[in-house]
PDB file of N, CA and C in Angstrom:
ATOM      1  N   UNK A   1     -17.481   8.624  -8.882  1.00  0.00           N
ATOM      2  CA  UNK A   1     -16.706   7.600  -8.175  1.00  0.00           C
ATOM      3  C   UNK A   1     -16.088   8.203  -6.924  1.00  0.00           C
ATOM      4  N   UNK A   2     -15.907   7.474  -5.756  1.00  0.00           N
ATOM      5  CA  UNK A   2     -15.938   7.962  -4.647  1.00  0.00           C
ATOM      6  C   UNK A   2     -14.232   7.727  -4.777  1.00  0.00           C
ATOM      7  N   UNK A   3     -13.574   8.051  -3.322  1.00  0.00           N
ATOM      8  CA  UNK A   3     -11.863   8.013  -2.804  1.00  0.00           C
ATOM      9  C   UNK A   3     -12.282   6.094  -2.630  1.00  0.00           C
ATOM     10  N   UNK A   4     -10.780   6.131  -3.838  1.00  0.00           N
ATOM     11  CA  UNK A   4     -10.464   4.669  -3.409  1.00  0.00           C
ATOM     12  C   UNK A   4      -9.688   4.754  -2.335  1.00  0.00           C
ATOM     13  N   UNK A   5      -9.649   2.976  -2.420  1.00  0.00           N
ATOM     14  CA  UNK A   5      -8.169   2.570  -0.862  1.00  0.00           C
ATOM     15  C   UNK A   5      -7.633   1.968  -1.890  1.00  0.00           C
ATOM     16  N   UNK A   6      -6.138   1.404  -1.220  1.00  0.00           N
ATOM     17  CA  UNK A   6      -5.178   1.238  -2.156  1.00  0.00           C
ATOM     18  C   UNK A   6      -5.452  -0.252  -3.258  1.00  0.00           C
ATOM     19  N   UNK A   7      -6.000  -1.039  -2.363  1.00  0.00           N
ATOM     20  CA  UNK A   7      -6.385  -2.646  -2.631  1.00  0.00           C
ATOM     21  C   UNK A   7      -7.486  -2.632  -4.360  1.00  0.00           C
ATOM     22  N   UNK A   8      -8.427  -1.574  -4.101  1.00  0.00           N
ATOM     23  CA  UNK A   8      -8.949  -0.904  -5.813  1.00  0.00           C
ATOM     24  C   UNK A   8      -8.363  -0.289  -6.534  1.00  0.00           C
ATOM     25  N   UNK A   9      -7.489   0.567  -6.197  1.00  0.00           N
ATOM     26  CA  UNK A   9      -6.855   1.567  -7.092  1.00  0.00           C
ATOM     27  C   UNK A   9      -5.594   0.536  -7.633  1.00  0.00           C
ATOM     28  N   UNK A  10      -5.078  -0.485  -6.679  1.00  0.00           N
ATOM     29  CA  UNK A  10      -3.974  -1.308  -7.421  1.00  0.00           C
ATOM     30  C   UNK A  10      -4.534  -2.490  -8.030  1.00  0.00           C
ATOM     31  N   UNK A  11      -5.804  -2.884  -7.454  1.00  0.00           N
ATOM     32  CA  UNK A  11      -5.938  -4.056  -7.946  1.00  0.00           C
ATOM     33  C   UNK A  11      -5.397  -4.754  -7.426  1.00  0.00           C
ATOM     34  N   UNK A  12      -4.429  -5.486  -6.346  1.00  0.00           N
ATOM     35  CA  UNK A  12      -3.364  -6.542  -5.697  1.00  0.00           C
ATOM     36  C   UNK A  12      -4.270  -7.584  -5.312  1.00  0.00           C
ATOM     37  N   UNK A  13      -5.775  -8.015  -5.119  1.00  0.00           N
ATOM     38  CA  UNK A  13      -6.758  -8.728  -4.737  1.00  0.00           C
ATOM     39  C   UNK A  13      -6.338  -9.551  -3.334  1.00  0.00           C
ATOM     40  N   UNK A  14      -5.545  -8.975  -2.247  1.00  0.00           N
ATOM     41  CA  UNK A  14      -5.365  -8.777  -1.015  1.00  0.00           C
ATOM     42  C   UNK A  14      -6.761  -8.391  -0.105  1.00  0.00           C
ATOM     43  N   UNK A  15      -7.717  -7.775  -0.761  1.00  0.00           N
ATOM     44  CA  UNK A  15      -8.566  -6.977   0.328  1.00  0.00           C
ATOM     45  C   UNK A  15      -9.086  -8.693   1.393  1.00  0.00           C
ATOM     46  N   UNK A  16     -10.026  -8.767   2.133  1.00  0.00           N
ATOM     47  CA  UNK A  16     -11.100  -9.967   2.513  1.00  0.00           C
ATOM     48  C   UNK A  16     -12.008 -10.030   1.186  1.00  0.00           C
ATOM     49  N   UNK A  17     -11.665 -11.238   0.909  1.00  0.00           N
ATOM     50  CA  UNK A  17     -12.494 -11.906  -0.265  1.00  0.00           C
ATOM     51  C   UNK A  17     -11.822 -11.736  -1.425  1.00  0.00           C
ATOM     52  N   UNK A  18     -10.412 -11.200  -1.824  1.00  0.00           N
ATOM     53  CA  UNK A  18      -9.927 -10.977  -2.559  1.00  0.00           C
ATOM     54  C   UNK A  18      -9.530 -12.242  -3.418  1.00  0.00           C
ATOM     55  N   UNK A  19      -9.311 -12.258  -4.616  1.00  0.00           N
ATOM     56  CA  UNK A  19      -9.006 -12.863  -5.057  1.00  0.00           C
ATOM     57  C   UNK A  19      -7.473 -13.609  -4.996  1.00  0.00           C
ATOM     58  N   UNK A  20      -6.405 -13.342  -4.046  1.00  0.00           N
ATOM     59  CA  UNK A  20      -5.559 -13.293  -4.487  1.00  0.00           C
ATOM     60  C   UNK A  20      -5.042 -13.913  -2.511  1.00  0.00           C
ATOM     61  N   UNK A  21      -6.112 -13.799  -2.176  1.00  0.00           N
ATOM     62  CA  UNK A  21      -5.655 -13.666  -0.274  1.00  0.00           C
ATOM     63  C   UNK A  21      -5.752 -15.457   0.112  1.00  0.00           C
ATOM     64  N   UNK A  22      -6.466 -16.585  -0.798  1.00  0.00           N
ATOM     65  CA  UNK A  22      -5.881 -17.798  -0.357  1.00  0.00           C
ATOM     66  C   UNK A  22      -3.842 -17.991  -0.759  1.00  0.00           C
ATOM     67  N   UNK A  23      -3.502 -17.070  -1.695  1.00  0.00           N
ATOM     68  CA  UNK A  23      -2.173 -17.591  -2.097  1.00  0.00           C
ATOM     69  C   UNK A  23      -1.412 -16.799  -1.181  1.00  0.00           C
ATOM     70  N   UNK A  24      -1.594 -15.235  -0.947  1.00  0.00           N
ATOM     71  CA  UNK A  24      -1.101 -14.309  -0.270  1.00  0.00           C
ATOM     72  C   UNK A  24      -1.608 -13.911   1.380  1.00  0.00           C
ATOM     73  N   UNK A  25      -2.475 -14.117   1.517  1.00  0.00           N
ATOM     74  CA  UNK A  25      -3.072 -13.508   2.383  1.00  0.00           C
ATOM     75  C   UNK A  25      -3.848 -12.493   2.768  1.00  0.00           C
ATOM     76  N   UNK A  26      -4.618 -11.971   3.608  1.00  0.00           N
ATOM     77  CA  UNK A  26      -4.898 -10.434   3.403  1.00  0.00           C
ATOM     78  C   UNK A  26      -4.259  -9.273   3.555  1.00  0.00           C
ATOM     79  N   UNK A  27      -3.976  -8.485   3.290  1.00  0.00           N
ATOM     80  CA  UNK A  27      -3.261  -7.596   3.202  1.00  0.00           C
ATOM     81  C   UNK A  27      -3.573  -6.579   4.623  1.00  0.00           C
ATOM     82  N   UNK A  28      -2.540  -6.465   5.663  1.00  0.00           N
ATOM     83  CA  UNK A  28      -2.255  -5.785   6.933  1.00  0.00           C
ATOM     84  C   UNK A  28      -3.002  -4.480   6.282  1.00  0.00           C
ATOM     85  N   UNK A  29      -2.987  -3.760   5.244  1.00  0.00           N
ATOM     86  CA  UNK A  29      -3.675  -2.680   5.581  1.00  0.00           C
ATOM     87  C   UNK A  29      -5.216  -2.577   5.373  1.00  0.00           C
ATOM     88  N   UNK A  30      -5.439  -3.476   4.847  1.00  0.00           N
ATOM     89  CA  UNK A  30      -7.113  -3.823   4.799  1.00  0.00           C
ATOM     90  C   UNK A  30      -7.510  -4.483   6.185  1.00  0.00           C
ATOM     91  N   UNK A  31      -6.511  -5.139   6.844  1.00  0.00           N
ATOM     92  CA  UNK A  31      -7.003  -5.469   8.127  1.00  0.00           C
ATOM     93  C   UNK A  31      -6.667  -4.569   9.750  1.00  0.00           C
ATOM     94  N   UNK A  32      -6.442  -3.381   8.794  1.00  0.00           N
ATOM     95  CA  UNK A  32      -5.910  -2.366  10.272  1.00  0.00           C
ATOM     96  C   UNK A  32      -6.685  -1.528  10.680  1.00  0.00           C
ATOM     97  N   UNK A  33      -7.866  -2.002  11.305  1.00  0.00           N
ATOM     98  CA  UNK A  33      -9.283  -1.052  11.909  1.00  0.00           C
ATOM     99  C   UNK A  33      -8.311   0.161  12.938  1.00  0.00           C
ATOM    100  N   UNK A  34      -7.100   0.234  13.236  1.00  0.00           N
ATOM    101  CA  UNK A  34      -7.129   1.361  14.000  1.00  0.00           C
ATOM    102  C   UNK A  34      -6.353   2.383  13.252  1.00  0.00           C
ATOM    103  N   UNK A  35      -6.557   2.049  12.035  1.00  0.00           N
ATOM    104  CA  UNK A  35      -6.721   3.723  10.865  1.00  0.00           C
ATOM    105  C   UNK A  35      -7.965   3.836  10.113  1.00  0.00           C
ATOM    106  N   UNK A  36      -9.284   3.119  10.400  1.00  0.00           N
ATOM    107  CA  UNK A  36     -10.295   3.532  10.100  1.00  0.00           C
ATOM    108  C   UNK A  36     -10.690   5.020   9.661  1.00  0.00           C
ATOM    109  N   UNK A  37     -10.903   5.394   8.574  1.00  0.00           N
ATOM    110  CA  UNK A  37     -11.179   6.517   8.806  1.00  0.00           C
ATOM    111  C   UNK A  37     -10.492   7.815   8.056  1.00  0.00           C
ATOM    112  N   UNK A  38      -8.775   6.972   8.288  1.00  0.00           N
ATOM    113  CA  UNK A  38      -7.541   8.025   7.773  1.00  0.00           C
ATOM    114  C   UNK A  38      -7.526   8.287   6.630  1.00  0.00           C
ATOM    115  N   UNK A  39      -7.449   9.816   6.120  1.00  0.00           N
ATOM    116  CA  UNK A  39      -7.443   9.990   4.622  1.00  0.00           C
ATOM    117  C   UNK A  39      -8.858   9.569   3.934  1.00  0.00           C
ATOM    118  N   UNK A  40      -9.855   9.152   4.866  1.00  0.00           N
ATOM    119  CA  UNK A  40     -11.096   9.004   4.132  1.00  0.00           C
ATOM    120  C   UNK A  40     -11.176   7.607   3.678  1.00  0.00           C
ATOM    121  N   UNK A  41     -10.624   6.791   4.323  1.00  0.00           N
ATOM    122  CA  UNK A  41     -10.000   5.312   3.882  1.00  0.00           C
ATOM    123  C   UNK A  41     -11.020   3.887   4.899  1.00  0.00           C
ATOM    124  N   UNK A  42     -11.249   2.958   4.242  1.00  0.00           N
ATOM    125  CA  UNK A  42     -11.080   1.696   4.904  1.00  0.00           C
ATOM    126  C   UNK A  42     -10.501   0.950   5.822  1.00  0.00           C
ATOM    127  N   UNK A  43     -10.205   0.975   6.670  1.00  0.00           N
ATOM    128  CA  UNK A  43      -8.884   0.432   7.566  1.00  0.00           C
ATOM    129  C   UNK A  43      -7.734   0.833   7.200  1.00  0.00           C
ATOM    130  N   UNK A  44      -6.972   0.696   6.517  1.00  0.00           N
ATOM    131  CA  UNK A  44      -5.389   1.409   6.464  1.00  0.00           C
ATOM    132  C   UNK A  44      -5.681   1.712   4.805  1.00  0.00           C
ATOM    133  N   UNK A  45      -6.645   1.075   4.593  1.00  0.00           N
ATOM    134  CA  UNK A  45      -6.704   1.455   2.442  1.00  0.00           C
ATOM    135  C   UNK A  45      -6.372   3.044   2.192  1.00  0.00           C
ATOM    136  N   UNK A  46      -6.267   4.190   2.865  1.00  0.00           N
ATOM    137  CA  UNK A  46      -5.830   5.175   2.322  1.00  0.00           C
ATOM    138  C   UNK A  46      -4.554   5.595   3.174  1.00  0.00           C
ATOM    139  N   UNK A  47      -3.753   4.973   3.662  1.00  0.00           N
ATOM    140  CA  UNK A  47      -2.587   5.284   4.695  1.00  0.00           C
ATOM    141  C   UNK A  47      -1.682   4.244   4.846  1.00  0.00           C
ATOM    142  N   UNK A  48      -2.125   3.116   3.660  1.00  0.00           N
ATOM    143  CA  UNK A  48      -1.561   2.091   3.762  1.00  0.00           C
ATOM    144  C   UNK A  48       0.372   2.071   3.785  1.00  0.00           C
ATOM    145  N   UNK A  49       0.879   3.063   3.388  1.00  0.00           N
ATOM    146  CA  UNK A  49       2.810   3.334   3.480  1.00  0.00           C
ATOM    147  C   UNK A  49       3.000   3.608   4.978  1.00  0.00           C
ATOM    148  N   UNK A  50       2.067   3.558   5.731  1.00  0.00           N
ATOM    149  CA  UNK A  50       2.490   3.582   7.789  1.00  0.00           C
ATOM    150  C   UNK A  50       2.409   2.398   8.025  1.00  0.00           C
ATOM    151  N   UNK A  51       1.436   1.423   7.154  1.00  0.00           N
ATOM    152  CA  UNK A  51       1.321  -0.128   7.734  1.00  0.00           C
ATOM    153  C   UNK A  51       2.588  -0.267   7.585  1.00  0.00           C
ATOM    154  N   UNK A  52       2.756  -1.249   8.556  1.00  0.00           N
ATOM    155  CA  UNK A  52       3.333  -2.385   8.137  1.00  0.00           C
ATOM    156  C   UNK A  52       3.242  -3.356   7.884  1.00  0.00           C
ATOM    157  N   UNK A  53       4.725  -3.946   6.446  1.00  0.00           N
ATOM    158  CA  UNK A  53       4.630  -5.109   5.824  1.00  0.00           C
ATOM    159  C   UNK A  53       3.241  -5.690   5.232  1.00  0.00           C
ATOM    160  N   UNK A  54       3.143  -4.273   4.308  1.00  0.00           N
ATOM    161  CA  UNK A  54       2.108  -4.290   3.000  1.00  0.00           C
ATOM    162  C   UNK A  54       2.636  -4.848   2.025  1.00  0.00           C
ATOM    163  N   UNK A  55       1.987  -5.410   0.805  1.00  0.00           N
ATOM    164  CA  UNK A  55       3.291  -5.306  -0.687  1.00  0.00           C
ATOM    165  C   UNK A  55       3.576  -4.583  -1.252  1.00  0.00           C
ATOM    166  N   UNK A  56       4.326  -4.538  -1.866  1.00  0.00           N
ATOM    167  CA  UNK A  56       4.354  -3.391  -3.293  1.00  0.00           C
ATOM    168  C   UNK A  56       5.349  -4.401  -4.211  1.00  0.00           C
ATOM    169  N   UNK A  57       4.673  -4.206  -5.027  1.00  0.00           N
ATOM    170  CA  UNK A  57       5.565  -5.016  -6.898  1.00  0.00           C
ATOM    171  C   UNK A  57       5.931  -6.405  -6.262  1.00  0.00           C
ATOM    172  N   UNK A  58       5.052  -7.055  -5.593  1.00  0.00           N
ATOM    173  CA  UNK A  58       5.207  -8.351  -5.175  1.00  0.00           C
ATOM    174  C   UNK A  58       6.252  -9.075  -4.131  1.00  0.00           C
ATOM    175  N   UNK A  59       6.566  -7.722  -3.326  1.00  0.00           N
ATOM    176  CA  UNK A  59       7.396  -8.108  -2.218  1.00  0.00           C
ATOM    177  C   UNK A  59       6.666  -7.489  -1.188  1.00  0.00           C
ATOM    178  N   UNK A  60       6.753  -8.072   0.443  1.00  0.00           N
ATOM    179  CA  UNK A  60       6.500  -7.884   1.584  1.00  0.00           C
ATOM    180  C   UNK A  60       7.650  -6.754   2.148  1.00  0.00           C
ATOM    181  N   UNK A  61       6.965  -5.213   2.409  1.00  0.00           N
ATOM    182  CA  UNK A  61       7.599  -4.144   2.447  1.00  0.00           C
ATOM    183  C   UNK A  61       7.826  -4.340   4.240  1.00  0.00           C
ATOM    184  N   UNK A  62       8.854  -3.372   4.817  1.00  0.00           N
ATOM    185  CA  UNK A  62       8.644  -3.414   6.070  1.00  0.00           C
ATOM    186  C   UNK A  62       7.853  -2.344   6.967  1.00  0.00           C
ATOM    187  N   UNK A  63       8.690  -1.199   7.575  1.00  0.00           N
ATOM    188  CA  UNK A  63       7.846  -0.378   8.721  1.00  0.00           C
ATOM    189  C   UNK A  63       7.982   0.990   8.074  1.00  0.00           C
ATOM    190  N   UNK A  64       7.194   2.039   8.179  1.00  0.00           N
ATOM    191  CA  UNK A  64       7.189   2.911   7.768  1.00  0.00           C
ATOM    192  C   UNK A  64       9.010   3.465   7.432  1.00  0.00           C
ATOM    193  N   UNK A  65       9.638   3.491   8.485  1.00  0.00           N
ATOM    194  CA  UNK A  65      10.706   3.907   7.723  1.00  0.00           C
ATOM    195  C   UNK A  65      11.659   3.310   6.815  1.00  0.00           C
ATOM    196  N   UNK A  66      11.313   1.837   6.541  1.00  0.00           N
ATOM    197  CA  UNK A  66      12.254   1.049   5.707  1.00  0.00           C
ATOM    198  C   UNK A  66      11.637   1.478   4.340  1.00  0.00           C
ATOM    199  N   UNK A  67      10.132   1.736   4.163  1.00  0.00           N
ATOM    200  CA  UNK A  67      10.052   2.053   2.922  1.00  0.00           C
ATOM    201  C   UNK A  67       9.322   3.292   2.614  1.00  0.00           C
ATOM    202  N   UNK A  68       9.793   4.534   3.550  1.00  0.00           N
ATOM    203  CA  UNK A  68       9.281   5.568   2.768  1.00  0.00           C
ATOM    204  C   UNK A  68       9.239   6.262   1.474  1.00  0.00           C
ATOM    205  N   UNK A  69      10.854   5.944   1.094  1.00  0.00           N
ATOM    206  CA  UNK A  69      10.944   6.922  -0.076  1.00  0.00           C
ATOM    207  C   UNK A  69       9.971   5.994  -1.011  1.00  0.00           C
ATOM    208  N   UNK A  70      10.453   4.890  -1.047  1.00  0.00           N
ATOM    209  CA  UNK A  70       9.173   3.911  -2.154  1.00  0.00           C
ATOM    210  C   UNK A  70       8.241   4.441  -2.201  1.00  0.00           C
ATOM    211  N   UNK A  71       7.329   4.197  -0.816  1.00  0.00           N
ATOM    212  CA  UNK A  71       6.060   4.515  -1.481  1.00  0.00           C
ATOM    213  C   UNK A  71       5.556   6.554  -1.116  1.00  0.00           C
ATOM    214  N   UNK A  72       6.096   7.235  -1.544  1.00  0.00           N
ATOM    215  CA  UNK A  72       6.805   8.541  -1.278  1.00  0.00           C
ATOM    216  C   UNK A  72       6.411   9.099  -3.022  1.00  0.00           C
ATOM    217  N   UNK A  73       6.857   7.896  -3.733  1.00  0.00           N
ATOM    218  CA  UNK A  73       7.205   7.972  -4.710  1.00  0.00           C
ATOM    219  C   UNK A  73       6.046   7.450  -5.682  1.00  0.00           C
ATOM    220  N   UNK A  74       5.570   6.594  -5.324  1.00  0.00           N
ATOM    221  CA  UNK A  74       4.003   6.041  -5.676  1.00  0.00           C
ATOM    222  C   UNK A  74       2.911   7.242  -5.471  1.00  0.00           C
ATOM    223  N   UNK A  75       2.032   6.435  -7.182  1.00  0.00           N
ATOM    224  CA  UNK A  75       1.322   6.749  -7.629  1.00  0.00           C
ATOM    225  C   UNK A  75      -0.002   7.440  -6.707  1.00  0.00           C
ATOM    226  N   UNK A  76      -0.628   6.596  -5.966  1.00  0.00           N
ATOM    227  CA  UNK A  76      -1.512   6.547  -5.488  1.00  0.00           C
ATOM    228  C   UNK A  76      -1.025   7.322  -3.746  1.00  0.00           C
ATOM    229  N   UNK A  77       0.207   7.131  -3.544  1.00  0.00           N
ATOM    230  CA  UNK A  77       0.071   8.060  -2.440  1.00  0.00           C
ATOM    231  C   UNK A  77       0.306   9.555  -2.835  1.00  0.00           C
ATOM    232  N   UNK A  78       0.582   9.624  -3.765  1.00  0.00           N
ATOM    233  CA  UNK A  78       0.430  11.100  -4.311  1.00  0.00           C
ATOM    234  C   UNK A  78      -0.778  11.888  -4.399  1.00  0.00           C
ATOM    235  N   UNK A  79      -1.774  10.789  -5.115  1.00  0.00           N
ATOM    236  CA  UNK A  79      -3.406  10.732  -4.978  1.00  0.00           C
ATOM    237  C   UNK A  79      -3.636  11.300  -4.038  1.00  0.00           C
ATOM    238  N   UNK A  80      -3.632  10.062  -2.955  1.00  0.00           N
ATOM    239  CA  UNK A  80      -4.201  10.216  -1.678  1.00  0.00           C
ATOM    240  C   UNK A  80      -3.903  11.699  -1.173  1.00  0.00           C
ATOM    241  N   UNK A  81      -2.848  12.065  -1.256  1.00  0.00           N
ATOM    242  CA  UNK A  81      -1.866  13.135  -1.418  1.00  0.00           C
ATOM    243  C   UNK A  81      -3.219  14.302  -1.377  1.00  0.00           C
ATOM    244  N   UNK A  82      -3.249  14.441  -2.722  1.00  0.00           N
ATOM    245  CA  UNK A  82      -3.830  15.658  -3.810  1.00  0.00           C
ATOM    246  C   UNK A  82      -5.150  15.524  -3.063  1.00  0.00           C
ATOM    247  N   UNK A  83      -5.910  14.856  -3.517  1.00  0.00           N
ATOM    248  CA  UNK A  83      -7.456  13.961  -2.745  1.00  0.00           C
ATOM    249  C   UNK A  83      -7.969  14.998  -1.389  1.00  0.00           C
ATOM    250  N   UNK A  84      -6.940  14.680  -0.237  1.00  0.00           N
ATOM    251  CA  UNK A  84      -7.372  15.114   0.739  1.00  0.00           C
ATOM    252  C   UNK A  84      -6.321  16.433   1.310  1.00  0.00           C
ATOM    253  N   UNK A  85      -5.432  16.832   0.532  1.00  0.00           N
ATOM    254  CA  UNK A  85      -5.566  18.317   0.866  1.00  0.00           C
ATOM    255  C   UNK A  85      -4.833  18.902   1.908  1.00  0.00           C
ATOM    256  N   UNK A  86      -5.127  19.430   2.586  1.00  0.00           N
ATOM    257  CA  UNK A  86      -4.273  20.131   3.863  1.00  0.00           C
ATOM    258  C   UNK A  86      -5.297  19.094   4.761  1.00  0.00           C
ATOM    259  N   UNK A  87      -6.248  18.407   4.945  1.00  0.00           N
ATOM    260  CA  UNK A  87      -6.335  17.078   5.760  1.00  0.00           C
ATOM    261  C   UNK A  87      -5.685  16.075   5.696  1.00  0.00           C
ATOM    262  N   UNK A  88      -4.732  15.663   4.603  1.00  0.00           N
ATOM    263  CA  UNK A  88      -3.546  14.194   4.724  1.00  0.00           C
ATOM    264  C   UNK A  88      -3.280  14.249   5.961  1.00  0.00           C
ATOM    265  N   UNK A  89      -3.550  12.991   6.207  1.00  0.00           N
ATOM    266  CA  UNK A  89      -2.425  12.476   7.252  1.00  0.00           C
ATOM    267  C   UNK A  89      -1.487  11.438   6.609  1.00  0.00           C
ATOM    268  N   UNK A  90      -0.548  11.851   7.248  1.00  0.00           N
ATOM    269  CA  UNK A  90       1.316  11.372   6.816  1.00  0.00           C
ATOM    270  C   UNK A  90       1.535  10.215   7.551  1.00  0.00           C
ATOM    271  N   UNK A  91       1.243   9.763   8.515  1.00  0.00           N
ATOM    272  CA  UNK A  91       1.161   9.127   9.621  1.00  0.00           C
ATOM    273  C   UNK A  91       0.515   8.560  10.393  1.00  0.00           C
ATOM    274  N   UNK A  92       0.329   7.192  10.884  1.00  0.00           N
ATOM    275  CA  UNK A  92      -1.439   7.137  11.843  1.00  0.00           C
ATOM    276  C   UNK A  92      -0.317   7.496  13.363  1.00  0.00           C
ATOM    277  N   UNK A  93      -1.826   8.192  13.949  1.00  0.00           N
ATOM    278  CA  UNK A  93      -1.205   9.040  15.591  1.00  0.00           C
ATOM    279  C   UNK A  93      -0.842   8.172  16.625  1.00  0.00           C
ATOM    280  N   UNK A  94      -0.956   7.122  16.633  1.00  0.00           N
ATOM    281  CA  UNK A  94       0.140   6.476  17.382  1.00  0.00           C
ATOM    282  C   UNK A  94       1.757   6.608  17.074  1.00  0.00           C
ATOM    283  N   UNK A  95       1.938   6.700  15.631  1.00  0.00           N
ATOM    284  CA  UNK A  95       3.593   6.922  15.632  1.00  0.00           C
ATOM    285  C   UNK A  95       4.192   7.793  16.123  1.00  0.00           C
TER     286      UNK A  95
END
């Protein structure tokens, strides 16, 4: 099994075509082509805690610094974390 993005590894059915994106919408980090790439990711699916106003536990989060420690603290950015090594990026390079 290859590096998930966050939208598989949580299941939130946000991605395009998701199950879940007529009630919610799609999810800003599945639609952020200018982190293509990051962490080995889908559009923001592996860097998704720089988007902004992603979800987490069913609320609309804000900008990287309103919710770092949150997702700091999550599962899957720990992953992402471990995964890629002294290549993480913490940040997409515009910030």
């Amino acid at each position: 099994m290859g590096k998930k993005n966050c939208w598989d590894e949580k299941k939130c059915g946000r991605e395009p075509g998701g199950a879940k994106v007529a009630d919610m919408g799609v999810c800003p980090a599945a639609e952020d082509a200018s982190s293509n790439g990051l962490n080995s990711g889908k559009n923001g699916g592996r860097i998704c805690w720089a988007v902004a106003g992603t979800f987490c536990g069913g609320k609309k989060q804000g900008t990287f610094a309103d919710k770092r420690l949150s997702c700091m603290g999550c599962e899957f950015y720990k992953k992402v974390n471990e995964e890629e090594g002294g290549g993480f990026v913490l940040l997409k390079p515009e910030q």
